[in-house]
Protein backbone atom coordinates (compact mmCIF):
# COMPACT_ATOMS: atom_id res chain seq x y z
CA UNK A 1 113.95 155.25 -85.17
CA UNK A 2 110.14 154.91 -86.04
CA UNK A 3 109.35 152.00 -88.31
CA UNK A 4 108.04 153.99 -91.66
CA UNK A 5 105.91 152.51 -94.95
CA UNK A 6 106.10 153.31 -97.95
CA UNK A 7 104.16 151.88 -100.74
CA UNK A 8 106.33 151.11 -104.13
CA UNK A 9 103.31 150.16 -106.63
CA UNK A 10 100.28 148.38 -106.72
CA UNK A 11 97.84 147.05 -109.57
CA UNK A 12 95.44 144.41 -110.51
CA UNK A 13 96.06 142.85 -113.88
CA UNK A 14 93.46 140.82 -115.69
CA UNK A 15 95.31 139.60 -118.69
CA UNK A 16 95.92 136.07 -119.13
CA UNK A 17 99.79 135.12 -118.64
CA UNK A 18 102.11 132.55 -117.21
CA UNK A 19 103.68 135.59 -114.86
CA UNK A 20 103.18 139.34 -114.35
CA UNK A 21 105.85 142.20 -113.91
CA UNK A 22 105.02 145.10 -111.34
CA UNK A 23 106.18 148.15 -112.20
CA UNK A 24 109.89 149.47 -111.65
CA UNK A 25 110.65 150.45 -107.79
CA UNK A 26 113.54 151.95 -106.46
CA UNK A 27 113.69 151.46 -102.88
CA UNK A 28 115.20 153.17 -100.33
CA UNK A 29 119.32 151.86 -98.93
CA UNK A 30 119.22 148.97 -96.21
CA UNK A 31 114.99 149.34 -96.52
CA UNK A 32 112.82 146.00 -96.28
CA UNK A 33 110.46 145.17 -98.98
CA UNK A 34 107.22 143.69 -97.42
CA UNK A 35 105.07 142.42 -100.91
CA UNK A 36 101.33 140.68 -101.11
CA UNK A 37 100.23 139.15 -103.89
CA UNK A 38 97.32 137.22 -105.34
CA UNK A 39 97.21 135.23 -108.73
CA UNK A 40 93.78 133.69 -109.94
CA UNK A 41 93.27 130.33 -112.16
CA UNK A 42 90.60 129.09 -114.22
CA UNK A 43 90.52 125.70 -112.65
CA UNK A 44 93.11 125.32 -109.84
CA UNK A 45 95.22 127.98 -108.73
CA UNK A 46 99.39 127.28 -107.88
CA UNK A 47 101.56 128.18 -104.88
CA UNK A 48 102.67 132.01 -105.42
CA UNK A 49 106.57 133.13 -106.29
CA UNK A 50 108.09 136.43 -106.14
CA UNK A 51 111.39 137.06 -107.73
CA UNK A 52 113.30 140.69 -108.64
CA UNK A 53 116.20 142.90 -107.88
CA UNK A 54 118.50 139.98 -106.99
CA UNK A 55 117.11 139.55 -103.73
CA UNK A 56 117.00 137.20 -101.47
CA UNK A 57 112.95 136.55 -100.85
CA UNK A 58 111.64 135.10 -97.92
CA UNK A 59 108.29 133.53 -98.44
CA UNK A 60 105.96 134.60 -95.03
CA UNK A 61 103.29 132.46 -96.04
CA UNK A 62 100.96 130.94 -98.38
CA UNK A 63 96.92 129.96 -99.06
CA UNK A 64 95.23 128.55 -101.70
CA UNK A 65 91.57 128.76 -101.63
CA UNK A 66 90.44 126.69 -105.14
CA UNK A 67 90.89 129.42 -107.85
CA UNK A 68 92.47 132.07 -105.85
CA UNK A 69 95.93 131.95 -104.07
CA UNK A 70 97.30 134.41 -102.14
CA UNK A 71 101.18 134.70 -100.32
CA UNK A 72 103.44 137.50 -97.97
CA UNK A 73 107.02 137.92 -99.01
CA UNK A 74 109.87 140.03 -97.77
CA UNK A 75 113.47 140.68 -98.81
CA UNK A 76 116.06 142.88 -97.63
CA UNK A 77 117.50 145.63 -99.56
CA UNK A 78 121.53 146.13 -99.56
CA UNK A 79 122.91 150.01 -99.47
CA UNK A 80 122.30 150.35 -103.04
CA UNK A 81 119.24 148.28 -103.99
CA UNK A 82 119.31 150.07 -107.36
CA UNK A 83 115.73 150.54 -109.96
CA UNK A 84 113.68 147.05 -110.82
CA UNK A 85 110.70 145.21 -111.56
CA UNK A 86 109.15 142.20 -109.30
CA UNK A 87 107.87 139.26 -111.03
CA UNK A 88 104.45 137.72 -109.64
CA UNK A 89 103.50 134.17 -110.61
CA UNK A 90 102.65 130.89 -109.37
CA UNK A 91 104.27 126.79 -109.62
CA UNK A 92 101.74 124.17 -110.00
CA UNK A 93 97.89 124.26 -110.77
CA UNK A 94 96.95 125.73 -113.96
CA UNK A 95 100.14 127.42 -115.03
CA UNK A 96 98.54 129.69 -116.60
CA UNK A 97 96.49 132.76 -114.33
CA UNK A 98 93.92 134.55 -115.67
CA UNK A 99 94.53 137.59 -113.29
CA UNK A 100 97.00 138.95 -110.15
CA UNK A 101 96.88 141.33 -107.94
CA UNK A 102 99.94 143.15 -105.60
CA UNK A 103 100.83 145.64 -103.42
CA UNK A 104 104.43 146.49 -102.87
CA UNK A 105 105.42 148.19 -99.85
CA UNK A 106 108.86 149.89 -98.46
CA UNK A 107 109.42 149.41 -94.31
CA UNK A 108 112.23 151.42 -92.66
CA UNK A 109 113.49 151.38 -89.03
CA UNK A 110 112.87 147.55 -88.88
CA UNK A 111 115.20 144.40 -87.76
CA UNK A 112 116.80 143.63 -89.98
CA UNK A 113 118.08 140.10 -88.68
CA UNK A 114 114.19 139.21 -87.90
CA UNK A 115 111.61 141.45 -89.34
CA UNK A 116 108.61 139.68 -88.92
CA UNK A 117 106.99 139.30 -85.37
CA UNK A 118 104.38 136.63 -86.15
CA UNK A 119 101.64 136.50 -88.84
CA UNK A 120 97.82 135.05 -88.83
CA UNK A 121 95.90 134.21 -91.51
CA UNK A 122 92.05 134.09 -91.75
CA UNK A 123 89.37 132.79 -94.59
CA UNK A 124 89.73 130.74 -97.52
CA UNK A 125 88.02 127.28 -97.96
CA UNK A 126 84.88 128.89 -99.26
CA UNK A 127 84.54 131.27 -96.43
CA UNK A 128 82.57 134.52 -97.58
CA UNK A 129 81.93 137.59 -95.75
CA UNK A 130 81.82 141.52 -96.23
CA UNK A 131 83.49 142.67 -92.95
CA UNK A 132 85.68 139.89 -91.80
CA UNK A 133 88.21 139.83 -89.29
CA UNK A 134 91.65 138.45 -87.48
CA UNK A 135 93.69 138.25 -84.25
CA UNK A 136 96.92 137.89 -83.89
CA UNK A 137 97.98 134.62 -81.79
CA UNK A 138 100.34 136.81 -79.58
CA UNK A 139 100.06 140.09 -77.87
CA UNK A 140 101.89 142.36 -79.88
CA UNK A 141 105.84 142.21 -79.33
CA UNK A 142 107.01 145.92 -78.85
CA UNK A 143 104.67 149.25 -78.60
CA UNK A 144 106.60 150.29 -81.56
CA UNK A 145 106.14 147.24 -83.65
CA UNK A 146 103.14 147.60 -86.38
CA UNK A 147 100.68 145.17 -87.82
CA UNK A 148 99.84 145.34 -91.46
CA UNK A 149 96.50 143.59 -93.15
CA UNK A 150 96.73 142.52 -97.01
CA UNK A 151 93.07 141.20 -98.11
CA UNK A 152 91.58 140.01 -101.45
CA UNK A 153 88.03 139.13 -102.12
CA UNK A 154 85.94 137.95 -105.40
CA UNK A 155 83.60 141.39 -105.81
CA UNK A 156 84.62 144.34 -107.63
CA UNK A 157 83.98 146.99 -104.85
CA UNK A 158 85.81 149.38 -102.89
CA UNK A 159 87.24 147.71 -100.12
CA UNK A 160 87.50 149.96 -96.33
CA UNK A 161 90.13 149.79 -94.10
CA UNK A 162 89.18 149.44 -90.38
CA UNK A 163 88.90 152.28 -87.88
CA UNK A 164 92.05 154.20 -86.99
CA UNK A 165 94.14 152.04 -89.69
CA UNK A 166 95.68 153.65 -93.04
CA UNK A 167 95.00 152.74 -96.03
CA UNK A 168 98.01 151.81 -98.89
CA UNK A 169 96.27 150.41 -101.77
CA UNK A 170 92.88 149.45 -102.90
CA UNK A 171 92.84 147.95 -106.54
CA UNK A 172 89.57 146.76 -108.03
CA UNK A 173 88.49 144.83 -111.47
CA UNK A 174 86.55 142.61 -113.74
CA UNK A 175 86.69 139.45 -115.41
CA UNK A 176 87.62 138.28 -113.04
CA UNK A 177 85.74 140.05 -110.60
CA UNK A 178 88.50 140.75 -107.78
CA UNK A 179 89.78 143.50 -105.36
CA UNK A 180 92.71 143.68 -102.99
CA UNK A 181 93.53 146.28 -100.52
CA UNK A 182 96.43 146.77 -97.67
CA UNK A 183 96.59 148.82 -94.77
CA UNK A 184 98.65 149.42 -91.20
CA UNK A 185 98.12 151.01 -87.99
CA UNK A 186 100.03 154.05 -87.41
CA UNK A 187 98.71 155.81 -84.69
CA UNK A 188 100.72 155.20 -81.94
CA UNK A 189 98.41 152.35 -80.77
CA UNK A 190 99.06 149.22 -81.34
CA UNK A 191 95.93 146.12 -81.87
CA UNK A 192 96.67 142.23 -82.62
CA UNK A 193 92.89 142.63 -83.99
CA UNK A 194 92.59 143.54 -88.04
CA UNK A 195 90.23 143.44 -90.60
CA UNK A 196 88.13 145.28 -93.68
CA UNK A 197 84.89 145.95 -95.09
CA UNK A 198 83.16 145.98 -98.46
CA UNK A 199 79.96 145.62 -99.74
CA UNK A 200 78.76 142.59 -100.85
CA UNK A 201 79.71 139.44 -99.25
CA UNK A 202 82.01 137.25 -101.07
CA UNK A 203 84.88 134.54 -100.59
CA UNK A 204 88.09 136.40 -98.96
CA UNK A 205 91.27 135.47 -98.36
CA UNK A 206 93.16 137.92 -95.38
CA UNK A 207 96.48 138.30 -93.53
CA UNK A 208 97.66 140.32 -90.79
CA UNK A 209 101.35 140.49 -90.07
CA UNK A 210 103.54 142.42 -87.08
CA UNK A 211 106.50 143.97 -88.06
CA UNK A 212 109.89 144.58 -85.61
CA UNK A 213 111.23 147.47 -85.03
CA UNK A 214 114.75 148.15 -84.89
CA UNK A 215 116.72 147.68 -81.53
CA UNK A 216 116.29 145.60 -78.15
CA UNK A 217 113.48 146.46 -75.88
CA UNK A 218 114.91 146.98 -72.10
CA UNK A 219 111.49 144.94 -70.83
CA UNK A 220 113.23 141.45 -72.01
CA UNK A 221 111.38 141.42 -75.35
CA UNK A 222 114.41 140.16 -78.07
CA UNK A 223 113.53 143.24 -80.14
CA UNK A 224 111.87 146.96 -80.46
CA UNK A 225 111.67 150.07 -77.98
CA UNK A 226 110.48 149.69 -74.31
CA UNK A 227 107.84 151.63 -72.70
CA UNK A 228 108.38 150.57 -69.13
CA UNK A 229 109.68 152.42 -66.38
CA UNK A 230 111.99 149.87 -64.80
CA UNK A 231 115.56 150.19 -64.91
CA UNK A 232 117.84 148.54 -66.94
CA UNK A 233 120.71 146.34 -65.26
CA UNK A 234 123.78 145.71 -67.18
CA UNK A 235 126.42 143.12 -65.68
CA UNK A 236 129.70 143.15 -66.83
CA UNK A 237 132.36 140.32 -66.42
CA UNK A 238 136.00 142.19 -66.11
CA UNK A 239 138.90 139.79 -65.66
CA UNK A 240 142.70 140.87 -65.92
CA UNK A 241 143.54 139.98 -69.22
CA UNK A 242 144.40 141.76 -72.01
CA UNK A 243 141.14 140.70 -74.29
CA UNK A 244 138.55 141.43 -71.37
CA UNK A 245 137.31 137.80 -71.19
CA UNK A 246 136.73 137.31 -67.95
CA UNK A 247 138.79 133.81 -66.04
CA UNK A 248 138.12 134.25 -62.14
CA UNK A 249 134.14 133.50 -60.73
CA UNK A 250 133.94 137.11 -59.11
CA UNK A 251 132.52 139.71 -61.51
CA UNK A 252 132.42 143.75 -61.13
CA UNK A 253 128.96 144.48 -61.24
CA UNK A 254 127.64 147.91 -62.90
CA UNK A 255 124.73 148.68 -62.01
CA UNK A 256 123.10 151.50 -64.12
CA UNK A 257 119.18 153.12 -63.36
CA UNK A 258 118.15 154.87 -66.66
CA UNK A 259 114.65 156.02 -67.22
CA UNK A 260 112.88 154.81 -70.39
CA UNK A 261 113.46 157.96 -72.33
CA UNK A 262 113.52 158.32 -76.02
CA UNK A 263 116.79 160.26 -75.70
CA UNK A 264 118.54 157.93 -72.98
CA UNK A 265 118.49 160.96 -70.23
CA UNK A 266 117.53 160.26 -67.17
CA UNK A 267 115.08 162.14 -65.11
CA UNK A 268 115.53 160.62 -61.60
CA UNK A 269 117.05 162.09 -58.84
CA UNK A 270 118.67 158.83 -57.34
CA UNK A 271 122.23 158.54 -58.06
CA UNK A 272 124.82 156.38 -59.78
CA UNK A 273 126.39 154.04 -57.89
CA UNK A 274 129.31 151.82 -59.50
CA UNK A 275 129.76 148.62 -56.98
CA UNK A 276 133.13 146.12 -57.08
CA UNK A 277 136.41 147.11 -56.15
CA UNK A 278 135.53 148.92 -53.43
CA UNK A 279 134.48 152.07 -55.36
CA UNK A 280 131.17 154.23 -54.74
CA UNK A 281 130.89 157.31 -56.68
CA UNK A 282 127.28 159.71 -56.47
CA UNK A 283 126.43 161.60 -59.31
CA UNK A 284 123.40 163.74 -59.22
CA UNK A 285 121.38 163.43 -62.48
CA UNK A 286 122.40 166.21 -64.11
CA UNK A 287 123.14 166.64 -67.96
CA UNK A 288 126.56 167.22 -67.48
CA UNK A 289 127.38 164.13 -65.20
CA UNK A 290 128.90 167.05 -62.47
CA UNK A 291 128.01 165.98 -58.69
CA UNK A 292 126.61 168.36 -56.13
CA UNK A 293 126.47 166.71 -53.83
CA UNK A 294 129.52 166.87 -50.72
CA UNK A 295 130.04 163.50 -50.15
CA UNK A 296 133.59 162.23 -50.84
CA UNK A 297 134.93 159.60 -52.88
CA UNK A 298 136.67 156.70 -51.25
CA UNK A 299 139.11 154.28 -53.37
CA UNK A 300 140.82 151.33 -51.72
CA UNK A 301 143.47 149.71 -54.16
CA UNK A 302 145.59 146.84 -53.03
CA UNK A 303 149.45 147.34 -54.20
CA UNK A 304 152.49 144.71 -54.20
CA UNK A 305 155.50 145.14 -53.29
CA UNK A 306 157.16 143.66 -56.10
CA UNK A 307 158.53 145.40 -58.89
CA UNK A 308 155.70 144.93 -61.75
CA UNK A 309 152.94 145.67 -59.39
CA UNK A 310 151.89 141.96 -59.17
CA UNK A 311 150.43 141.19 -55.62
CA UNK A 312 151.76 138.32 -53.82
CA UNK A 313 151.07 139.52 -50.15
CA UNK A 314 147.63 138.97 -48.83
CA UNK A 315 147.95 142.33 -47.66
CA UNK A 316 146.77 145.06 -49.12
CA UNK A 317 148.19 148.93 -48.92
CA UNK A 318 145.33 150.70 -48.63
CA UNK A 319 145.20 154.56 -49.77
CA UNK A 320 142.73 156.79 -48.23
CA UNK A 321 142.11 160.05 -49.89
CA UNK A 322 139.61 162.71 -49.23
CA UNK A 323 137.97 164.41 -52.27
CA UNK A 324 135.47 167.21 -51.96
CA UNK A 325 133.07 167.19 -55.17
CA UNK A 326 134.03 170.44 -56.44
CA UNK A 327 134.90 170.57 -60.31
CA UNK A 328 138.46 170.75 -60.07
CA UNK A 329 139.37 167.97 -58.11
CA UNK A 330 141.17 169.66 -55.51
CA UNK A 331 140.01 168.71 -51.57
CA UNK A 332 138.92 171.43 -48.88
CA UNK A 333 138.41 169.68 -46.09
CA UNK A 334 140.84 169.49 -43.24
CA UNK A 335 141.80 165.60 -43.51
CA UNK A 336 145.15 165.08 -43.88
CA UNK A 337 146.47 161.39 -45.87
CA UNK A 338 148.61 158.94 -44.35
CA UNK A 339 151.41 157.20 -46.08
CA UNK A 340 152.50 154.31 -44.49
CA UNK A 341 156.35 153.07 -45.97
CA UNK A 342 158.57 150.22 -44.88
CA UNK A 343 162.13 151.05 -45.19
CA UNK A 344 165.24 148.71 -45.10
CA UNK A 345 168.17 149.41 -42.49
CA UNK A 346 170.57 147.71 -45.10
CA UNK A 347 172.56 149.98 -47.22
CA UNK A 348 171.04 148.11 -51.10
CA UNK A 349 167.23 149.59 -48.77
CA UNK A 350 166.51 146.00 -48.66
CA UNK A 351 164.81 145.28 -45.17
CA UNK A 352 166.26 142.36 -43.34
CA UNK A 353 164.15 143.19 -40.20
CA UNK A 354 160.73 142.65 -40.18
CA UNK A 355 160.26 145.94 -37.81
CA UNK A 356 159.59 148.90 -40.44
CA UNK A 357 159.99 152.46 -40.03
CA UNK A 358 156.48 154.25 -39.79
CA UNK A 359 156.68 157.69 -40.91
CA UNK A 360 153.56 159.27 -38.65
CA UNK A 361 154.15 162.34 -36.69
CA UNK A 362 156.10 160.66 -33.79
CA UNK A 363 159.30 160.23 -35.55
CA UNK A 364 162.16 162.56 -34.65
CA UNK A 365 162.21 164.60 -38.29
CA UNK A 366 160.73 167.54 -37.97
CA UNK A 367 158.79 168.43 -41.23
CA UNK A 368 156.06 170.76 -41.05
CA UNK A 369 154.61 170.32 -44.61
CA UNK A 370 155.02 173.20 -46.38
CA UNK A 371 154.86 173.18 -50.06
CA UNK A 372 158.25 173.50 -50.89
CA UNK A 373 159.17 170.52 -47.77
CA UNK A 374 161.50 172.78 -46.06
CA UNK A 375 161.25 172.46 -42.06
CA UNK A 376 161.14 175.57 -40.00
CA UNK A 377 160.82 173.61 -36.84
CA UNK A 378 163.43 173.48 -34.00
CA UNK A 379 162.96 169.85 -33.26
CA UNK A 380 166.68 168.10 -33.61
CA UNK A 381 167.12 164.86 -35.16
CA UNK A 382 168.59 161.97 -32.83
CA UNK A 383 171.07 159.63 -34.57
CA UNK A 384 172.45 156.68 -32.14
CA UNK A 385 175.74 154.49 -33.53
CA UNK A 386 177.41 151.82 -32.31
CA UNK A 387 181.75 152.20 -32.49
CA UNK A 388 184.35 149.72 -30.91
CA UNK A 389 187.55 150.61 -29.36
CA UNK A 390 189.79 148.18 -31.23
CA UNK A 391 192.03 148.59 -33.65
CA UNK A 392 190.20 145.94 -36.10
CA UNK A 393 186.96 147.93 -35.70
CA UNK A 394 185.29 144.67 -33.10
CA UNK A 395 183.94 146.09 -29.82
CA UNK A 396 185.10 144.17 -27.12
CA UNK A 397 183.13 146.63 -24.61
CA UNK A 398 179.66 146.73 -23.62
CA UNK A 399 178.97 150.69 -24.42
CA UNK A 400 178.79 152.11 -27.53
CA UNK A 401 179.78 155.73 -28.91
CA UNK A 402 176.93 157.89 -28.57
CA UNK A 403 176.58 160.97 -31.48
CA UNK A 404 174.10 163.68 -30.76
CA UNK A 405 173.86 166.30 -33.59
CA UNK A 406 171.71 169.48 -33.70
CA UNK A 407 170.07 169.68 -36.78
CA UNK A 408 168.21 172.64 -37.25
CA UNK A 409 165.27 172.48 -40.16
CA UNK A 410 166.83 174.99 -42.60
CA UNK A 411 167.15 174.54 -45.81
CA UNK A 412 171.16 174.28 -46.59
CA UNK A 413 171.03 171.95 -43.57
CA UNK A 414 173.03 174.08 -41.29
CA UNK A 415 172.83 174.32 -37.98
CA UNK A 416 171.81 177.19 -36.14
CA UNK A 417 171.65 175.84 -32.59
CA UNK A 418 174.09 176.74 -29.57
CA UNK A 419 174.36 172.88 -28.58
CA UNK A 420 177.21 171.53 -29.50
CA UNK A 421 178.13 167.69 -31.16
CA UNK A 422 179.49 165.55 -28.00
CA UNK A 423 181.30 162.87 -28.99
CA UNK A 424 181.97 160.30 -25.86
CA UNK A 425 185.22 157.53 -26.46
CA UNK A 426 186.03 154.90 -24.21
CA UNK A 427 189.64 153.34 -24.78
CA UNK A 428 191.72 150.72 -23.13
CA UNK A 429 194.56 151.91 -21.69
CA UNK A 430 196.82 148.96 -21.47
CA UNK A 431 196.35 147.74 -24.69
CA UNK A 432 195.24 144.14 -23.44
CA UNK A 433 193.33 141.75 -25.51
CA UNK A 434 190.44 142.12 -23.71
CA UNK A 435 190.85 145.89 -23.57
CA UNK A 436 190.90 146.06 -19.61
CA UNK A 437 194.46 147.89 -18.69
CA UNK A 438 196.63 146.88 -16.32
CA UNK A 439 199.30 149.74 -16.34
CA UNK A 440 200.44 151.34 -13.15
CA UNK A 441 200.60 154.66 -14.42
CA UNK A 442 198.44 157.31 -13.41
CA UNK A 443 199.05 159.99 -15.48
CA UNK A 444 199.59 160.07 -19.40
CA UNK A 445 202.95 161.58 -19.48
CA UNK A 446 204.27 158.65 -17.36
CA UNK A 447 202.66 156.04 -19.82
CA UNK A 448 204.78 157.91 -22.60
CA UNK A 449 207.98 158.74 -20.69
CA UNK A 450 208.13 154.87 -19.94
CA UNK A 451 207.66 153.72 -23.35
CA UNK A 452 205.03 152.53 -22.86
CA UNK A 453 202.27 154.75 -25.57
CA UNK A 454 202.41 157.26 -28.28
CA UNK A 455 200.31 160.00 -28.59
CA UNK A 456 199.56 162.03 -31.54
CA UNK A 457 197.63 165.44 -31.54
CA UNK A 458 195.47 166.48 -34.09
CA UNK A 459 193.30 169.63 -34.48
CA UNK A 460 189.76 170.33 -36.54
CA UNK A 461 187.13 172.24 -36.74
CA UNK A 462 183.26 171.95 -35.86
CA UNK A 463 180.39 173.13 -38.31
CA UNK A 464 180.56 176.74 -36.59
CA UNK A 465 184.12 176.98 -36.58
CA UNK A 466 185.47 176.10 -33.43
CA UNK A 467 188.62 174.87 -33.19
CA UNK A 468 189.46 171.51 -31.20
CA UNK A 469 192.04 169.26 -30.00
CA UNK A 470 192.10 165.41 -30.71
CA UNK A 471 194.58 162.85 -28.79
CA UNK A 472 195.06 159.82 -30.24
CA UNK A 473 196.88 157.17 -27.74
CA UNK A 474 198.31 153.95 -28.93
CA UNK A 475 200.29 151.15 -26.99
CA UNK A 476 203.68 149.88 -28.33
């Protein structure tokens, strides 16, 4: 927002009195009130006052020049300053004036925490002239800060502004002979030089003051609108807790290029790139923040294995995903993710090995990855257990039982493979301890005929229906 003036009332009042009333203003919500004023003496002229609307008034600055004293006041407005009058006057000196002058002016789109840039005053002590002028000390602050001059001198004349400046009030009078007359530069160009012209030479008394605009220039300047064409940085410190103050040294660092437009878009071509945590994303510079370009986006997060996500591994999974920047979100290219999972052999899936199982490709599952996850490959799954031959369940012999099962993909889980289940047993005979036998039988009738074993028959069924026989020998 533009810094805008306004001016409230002006006058130049010749009656004797202790103080003088402006006229009733009525400013404008939240605007600042920037007022001059002049009060002359007979012998010795006080320090000026200014009081009204229950404001809070901030004296600028001051200068008495014998007879003549002149002072710069401001005061903010609230959101409903209301209608009132100002009252002008003086302490000390005569206490009684013999004439004031003031010019009342309404600024919007200022700061409101520090409206005034800096301020210089020129004149007084005697000094006469009829085309006098000031600099500021400092370069001006912001290209869209503005200077306004206030000047009074002791000859009733018409008082000019200077080139390219706009006038706000010229007031004019006798007995005393006096005239005062304000002004700014609105342009669009800025000067720390300002100054008037009248006349006849005479004893003046001038300031020039720079106003802030609102807001915080992006060239380092504390306020106002920047007209560079650097970028601006922003740095962000991001720790994990839950009121974003930040407790570790490492910071994310966002790293923003915006052009210095008036609306915030930017009109460069470069991208947007977000750097810390491993993240890059490229965004074209288009209106609607959409990429075109085909690059893919690459996030690497670091997981723990516990149960609230905490890490305590110095390991990190890392998740690879490739994204092609089309508008839905949905990848076409032909790279495929990999899910690495570490799986417990214990029956609560708690590992007590430190060898995991990789799912990859080269594990005997066959899955071909269609949507619904039902296999239509012919690869059989390979399940190896160990059995004993005792009675108590403890192997006492070096080879295990070996099951191989067919397992066809489908999606009941039925097999539709000729290959049967083989199920190879290998028993001690003679019942020993140490399972070696020692009978002198050779056939299995003659172990039972002598007492020796029972056998039991019993008959069931495979998964396609076949019937089979199962001999069960024990010793006695």
């Amino acid at each position: 927002m533009a810094l805008a003036a306004t001016l409230l009332t002006s006058a130049y009042n010749n009656a004797n009195a202790a103080s003088y009333t402006t006229a009733n203003i009525t400013p404008a919500a939240n605007s600042l009130l920037l007022v001059f004023s002049c009060v002359r003496a007979t012998t010795t002229a006080g320090t000026p006052t200014m009081a009204g609307g229950s404001l809070t008034w901030t004296t600028v600055n001051t200068d008495l020049d014998g007879i003549a004293s002149q002072g710069v006041f401001t005061a903010q407005c609230g959101a409903s300053p209301g209608t009132f009058a100002l009252t002008v006057n003086a302490t000390g000196g005569d206490g009684t004036w013999i004439g004031a002058s003031w010019a009342v002016i309404q600024i919007t789109g200022h700061n409101t925490t520090t409206p005034v840039a800096q301020f210089k005053f020129v004149g007084g002590d005697g000094t006469s002239s009829a085309a006098p002028t000031g600099t500021l000390d400092n370069a001006i602050g912001n290209a869209a800060n503005r200077v306004f001059c206030y000047v009074t001198h002791r000859a009733n004349e018409v008082t000019n502004p200077r080139t390219n400046w706009t006038e706000l009030n010229d007031n004019a009078g006798s007995a005393p002979v006096h005239a005062s007359e304000s002004q700014w530069r609105n342009d669009g160009t800025n000067e720390t030089t300002f100054g008037a012209t009248w006349t006849t030479s005479s004893r003046y008394q001038m300031h020039g003051v720079e106003i802030n605009i609102a807001g915080v220039a992006l060239d380092g300047t504390s306020t106002g609108t920047s007209s560079d064409t650097g970028d601006l940085i922003v740095t962000l410190a991001l720790a994990g807790q839950t009121d974003g103050v930040s407790t570790v040294t490492g910071d994310m660092i966002l790293s923003i290029a915006l052009n210095a437009q008036s609306d915030g878009t930017s009109t460069t071509t470069g991208d947007l790139t977000v750097t810390g945590g491993g993240a890059a994303v490229a965004l074209e510079g288009a209106s609607d923040g959409t990429s075109a370009t085909s690059g893919d986006l690459v996030v690497t997060l670091a997981l723990a294995a516990t149960s609230d996500g905490v890490s305590t591994t110095t390991g990190a999974l890392a998740l690879s995903l490739p994204l092609v920047g089309t508008s839905d979100g949905v990848s076409t290219s032909a790279g495929a993710m990999v899910l690495a999972i570490a799986l417990a052999a214990s029956a609560d899936g708690a590992s007590t090995t430190t060898a995991d199982l990789t799912v990859t490709g080269g594990v005997p599952v066959a899955l071909d990855g269609t949507s619904g996850g039902t296999s239509t490959a012919t690869g059989d799954l390979a399940v190896a257990v160990a059995f004993t031959a005792s009675s108590d369940g403890s192997s006492t012999i070096t080879g295990d039982l070996a099951v191989a099962v067919a397992l066809v993909g489908s999606s009941d889980g039925t097999s539709t493979t000729t290959a049967d289940m083989l199920v190879g047993v290998q028993v001690a005979l003679a019942g020993q301890s140490d399972g070696v036998s020692d009978a002198s039988a050779t056939t299995l009738s003659d172990f039972v005929q002598e007492g020796l074993v029972s056998v039991q028959v019993r008959t069931f069924r495979d998964i396609r229906g076949r019937e089979y026989a199962k001999y069960v020998v024990r010793s006695r």
